[in-house]
C-alpha atoms as a PDB file:
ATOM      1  CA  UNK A   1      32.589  -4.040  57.892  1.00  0.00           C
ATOM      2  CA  UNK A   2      34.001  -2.311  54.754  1.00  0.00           C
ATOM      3  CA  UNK A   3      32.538  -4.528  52.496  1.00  0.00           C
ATOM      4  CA  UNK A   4      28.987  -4.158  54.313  1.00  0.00           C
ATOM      5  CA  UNK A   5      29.624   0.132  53.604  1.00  0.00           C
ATOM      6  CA  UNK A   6      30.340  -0.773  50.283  1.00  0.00           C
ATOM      7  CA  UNK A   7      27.395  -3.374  50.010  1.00  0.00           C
ATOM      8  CA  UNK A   8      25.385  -0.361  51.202  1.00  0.00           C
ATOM      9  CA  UNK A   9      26.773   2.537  49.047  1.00  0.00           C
ATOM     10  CA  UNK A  10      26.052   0.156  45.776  1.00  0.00           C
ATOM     11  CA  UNK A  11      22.644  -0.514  47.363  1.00  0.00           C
ATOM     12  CA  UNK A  12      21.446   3.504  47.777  1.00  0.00           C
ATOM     13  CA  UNK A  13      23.381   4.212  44.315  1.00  0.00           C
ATOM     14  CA  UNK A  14      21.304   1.354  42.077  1.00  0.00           C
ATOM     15  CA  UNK A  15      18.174   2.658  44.314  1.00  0.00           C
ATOM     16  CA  UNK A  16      19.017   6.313  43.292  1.00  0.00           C
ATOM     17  CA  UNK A  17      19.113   5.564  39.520  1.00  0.00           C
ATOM     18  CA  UNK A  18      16.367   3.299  39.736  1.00  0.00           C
ATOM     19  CA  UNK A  19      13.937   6.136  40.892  1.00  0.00           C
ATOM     20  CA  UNK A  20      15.594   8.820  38.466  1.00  0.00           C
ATOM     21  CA  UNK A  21      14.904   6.452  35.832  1.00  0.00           C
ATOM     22  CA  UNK A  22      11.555   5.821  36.914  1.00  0.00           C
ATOM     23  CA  UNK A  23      10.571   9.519  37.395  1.00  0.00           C
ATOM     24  CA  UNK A  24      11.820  10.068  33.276  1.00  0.00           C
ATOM     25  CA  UNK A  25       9.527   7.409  32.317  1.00  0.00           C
ATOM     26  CA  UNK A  26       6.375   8.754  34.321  1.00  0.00           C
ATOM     27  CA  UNK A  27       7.110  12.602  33.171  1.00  0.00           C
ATOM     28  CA  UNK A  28       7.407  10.996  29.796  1.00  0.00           C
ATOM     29  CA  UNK A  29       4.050   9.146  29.756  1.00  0.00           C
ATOM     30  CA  UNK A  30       2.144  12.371  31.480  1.00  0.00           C
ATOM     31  CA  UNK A  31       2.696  13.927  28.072  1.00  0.00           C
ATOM     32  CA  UNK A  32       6.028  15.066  27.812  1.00  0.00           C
ATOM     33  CA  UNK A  33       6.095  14.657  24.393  1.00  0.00           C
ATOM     34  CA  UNK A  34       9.331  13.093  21.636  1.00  0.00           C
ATOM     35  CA  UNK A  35      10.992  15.380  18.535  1.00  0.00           C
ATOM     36  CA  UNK A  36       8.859  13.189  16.589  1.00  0.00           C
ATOM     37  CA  UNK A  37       5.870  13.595  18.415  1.00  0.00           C
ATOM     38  CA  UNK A  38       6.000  17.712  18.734  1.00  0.00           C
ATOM     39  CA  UNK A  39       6.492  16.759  14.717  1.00  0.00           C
ATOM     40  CA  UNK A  40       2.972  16.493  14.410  1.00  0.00           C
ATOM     41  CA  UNK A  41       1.472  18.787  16.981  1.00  0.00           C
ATOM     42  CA  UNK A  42       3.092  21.191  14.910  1.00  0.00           C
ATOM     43  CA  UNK A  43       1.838  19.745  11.446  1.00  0.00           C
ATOM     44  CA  UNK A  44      -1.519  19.967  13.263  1.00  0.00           C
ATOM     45  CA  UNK A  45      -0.775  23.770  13.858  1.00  0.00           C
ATOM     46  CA  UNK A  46      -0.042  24.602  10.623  1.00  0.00           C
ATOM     47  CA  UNK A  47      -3.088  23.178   8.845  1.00  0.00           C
ATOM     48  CA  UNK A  48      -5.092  24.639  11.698  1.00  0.00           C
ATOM     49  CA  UNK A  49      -3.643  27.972  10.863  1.00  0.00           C
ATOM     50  CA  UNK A  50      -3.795  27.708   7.604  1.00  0.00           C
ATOM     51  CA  UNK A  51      -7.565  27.207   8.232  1.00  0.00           C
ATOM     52  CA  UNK A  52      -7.949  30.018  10.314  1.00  0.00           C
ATOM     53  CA  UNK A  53      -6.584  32.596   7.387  1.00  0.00           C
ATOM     54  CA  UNK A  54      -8.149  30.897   4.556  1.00  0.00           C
ATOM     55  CA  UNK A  55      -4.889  30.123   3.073  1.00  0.00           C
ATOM     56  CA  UNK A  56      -6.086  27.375  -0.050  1.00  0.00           C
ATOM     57  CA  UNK A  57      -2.158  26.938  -0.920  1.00  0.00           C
ATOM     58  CA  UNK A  58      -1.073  26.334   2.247  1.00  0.00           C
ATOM     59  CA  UNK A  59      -4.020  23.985   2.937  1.00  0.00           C
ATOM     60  CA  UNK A  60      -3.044  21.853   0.298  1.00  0.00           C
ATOM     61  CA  UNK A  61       0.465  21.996   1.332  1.00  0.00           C
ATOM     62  CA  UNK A  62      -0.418  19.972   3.980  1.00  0.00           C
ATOM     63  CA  UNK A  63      -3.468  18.085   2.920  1.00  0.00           C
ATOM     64  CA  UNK A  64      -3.246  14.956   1.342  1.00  0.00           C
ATOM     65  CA  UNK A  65      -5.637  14.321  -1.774  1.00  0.00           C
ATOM     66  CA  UNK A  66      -7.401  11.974  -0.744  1.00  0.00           C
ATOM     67  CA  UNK A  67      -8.219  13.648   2.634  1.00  0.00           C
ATOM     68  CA  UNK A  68     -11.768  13.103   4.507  1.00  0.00           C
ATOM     69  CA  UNK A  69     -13.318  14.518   7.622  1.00  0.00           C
ATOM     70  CA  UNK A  70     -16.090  14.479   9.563  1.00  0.00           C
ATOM     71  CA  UNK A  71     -16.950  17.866  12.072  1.00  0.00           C
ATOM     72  CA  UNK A  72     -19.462  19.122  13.109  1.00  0.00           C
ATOM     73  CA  UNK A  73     -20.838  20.206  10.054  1.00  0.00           C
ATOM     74  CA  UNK A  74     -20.778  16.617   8.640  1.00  0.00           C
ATOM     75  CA  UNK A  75     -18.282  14.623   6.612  1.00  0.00           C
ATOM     76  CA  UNK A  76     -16.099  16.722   3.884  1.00  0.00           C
ATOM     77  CA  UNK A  77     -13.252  16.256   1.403  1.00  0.00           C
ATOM     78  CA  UNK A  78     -10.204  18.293   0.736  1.00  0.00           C
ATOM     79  CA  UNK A  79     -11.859  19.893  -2.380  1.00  0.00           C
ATOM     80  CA  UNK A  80     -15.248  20.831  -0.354  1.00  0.00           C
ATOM     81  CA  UNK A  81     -13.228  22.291   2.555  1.00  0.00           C
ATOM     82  CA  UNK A  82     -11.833  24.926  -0.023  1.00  0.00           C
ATOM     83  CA  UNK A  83     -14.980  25.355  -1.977  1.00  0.00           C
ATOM     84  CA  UNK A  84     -16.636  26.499   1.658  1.00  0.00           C
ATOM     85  CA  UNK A  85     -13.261  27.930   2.894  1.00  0.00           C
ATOM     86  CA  UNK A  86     -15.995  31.331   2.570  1.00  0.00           C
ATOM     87  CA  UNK A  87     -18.186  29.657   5.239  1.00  0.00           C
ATOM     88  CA  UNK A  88     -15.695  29.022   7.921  1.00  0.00           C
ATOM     89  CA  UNK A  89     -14.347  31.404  10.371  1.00  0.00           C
ATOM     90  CA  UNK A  90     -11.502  30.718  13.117  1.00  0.00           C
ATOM     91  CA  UNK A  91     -10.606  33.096  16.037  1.00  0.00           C
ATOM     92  CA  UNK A  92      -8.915  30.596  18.059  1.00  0.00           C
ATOM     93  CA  UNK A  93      -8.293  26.802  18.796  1.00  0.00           C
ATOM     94  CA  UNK A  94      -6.303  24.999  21.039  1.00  0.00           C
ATOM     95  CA  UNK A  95      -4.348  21.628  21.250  1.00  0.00           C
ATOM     96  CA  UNK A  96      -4.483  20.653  24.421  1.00  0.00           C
ATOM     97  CA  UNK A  97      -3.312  17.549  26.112  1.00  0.00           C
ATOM     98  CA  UNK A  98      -1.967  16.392  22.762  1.00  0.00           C
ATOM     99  CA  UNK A  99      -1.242  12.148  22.255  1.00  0.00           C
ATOM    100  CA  UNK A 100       0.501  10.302  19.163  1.00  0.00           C
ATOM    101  CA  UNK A 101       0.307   6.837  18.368  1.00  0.00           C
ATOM    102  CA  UNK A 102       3.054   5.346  15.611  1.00  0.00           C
ATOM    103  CA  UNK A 103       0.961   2.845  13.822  1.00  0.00           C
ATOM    104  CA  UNK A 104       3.919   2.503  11.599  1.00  0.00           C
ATOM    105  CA  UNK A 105       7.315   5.048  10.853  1.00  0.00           C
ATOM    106  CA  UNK A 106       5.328   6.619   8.369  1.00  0.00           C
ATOM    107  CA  UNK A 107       1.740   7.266  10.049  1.00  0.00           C
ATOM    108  CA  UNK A 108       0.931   8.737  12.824  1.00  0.00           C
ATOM    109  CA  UNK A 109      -2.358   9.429  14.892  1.00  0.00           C
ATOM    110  CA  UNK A 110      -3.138  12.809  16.635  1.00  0.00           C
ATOM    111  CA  UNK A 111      -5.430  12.462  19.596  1.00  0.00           C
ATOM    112  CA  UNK A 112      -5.845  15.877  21.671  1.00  0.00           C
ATOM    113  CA  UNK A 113      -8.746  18.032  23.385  1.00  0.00           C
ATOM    114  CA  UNK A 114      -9.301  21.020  20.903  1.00  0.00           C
ATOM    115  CA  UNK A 115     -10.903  24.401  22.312  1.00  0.00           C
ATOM    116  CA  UNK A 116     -12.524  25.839  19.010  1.00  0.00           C
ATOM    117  CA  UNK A 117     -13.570  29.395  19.000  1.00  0.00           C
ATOM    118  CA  UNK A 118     -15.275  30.400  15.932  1.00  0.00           C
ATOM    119  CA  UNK A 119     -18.059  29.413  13.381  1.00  0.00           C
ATOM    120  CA  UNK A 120     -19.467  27.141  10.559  1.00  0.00           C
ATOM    121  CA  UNK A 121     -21.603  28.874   8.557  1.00  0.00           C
ATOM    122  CA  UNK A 122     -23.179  30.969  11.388  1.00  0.00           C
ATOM    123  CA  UNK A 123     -23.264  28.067  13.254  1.00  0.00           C
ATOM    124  CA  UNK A 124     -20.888  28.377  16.736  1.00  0.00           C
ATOM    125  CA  UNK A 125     -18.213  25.950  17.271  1.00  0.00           C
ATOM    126  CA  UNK A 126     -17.529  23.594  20.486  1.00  0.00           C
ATOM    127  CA  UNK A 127     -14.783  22.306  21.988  1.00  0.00           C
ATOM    128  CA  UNK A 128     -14.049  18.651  20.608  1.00  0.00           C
ATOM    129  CA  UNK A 129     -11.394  15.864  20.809  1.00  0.00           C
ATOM    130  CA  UNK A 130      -9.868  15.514  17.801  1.00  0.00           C
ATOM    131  CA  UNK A 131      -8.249  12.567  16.033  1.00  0.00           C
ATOM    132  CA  UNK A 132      -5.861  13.327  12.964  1.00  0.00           C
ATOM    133  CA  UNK A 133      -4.223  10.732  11.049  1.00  0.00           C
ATOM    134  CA  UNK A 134      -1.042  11.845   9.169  1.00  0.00           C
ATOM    135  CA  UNK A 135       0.966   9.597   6.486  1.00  0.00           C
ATOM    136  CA  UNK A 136       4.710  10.139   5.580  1.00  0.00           C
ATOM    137  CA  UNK A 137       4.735  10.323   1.806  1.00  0.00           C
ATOM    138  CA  UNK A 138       8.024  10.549  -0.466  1.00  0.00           C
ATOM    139  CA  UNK A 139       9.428  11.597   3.047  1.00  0.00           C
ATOM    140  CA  UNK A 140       6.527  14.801   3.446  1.00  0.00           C
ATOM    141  CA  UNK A 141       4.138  14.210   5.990  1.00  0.00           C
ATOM    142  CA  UNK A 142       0.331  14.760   4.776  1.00  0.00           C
ATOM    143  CA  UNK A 143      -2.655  14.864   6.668  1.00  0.00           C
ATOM    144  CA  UNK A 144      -5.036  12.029   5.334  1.00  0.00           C
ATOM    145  CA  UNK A 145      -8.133  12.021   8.080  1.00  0.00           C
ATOM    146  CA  UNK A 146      -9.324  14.275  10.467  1.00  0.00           C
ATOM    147  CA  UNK A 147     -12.715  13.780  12.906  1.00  0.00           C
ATOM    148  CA  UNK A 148     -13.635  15.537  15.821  1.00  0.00           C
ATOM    149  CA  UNK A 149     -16.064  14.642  18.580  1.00  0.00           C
ATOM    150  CA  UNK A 150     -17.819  17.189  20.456  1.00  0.00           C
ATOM    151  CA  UNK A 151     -17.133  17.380  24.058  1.00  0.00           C
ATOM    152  CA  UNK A 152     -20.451  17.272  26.262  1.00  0.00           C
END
């Protein structure tokens, strides 16, 4: 009888941590996101505020080089994004629902639903996904590629 109780109580306890273990994983996966991850959401923050005030240095603090996109407005490089910088005018954006893939340790890709307020030249914005693809070099993390797709 005592070693059924104790076949029992080992039974309910490897149950017990099976489930909490279980229930990490699945809060994990609903978007519960790493150090690593919140990394880049933030990254993503700061470029998109440095957007939103016009701030050229602090846009190419962040901006690789050899940095493309393609919004709305069409495709654009890091050079044309300041030469318009005049054009552009943020009052608010979101990231929601933010997801990052590790293609390697040193790039990363941004996936989240983005609820743009604001305008292009006149022209009103609408919310989008976006996609950003950020590269780790000489251990500073760059932005490299950044498209958005307008949600219908």
């Amino acid at each position: 009888m005592r070693n059924r109780l104790s076949l029992v109580a080992f039974a309910l306890l490897a149950t017990t941590t099976l489930c909490i273990a279980q229930t990490e994983a699945t809060t994990k996966a609903r978007g519960k996101l790493s150090l690593s991850e919140e990394k880049m959401v933030a990254n993503s923050r700061a470029s998109w505020e440095a957007y939103k005030s016009r701030n050229i240095a602090a846009i190419k603090a962040l901006t690789a080089s050899d940095y493309v996109s393609y919004t709305q407005a069409g495709p654009s490089s890091l050079q044309q994004d300041i030469d318009t910088i005049s054009k552009l005018t943020i009052d608010s954006y979101s990231i929601d629902e933010p997801k990052v893939s590790w293609v390697t340790k040193d790039v990363a890709i941004l996936r989240y639903k983005c609820d743009l307020k604001g305008s292009y030249d006149g022209k009103p914005f609408k919310t989008v996904y976006a996609t950003e693809t950020w590269v780790n070099r000489g251990g500073k993390w760059w932005i490299v590629s950044y498209t958005e797709t307008p949600v219908n």
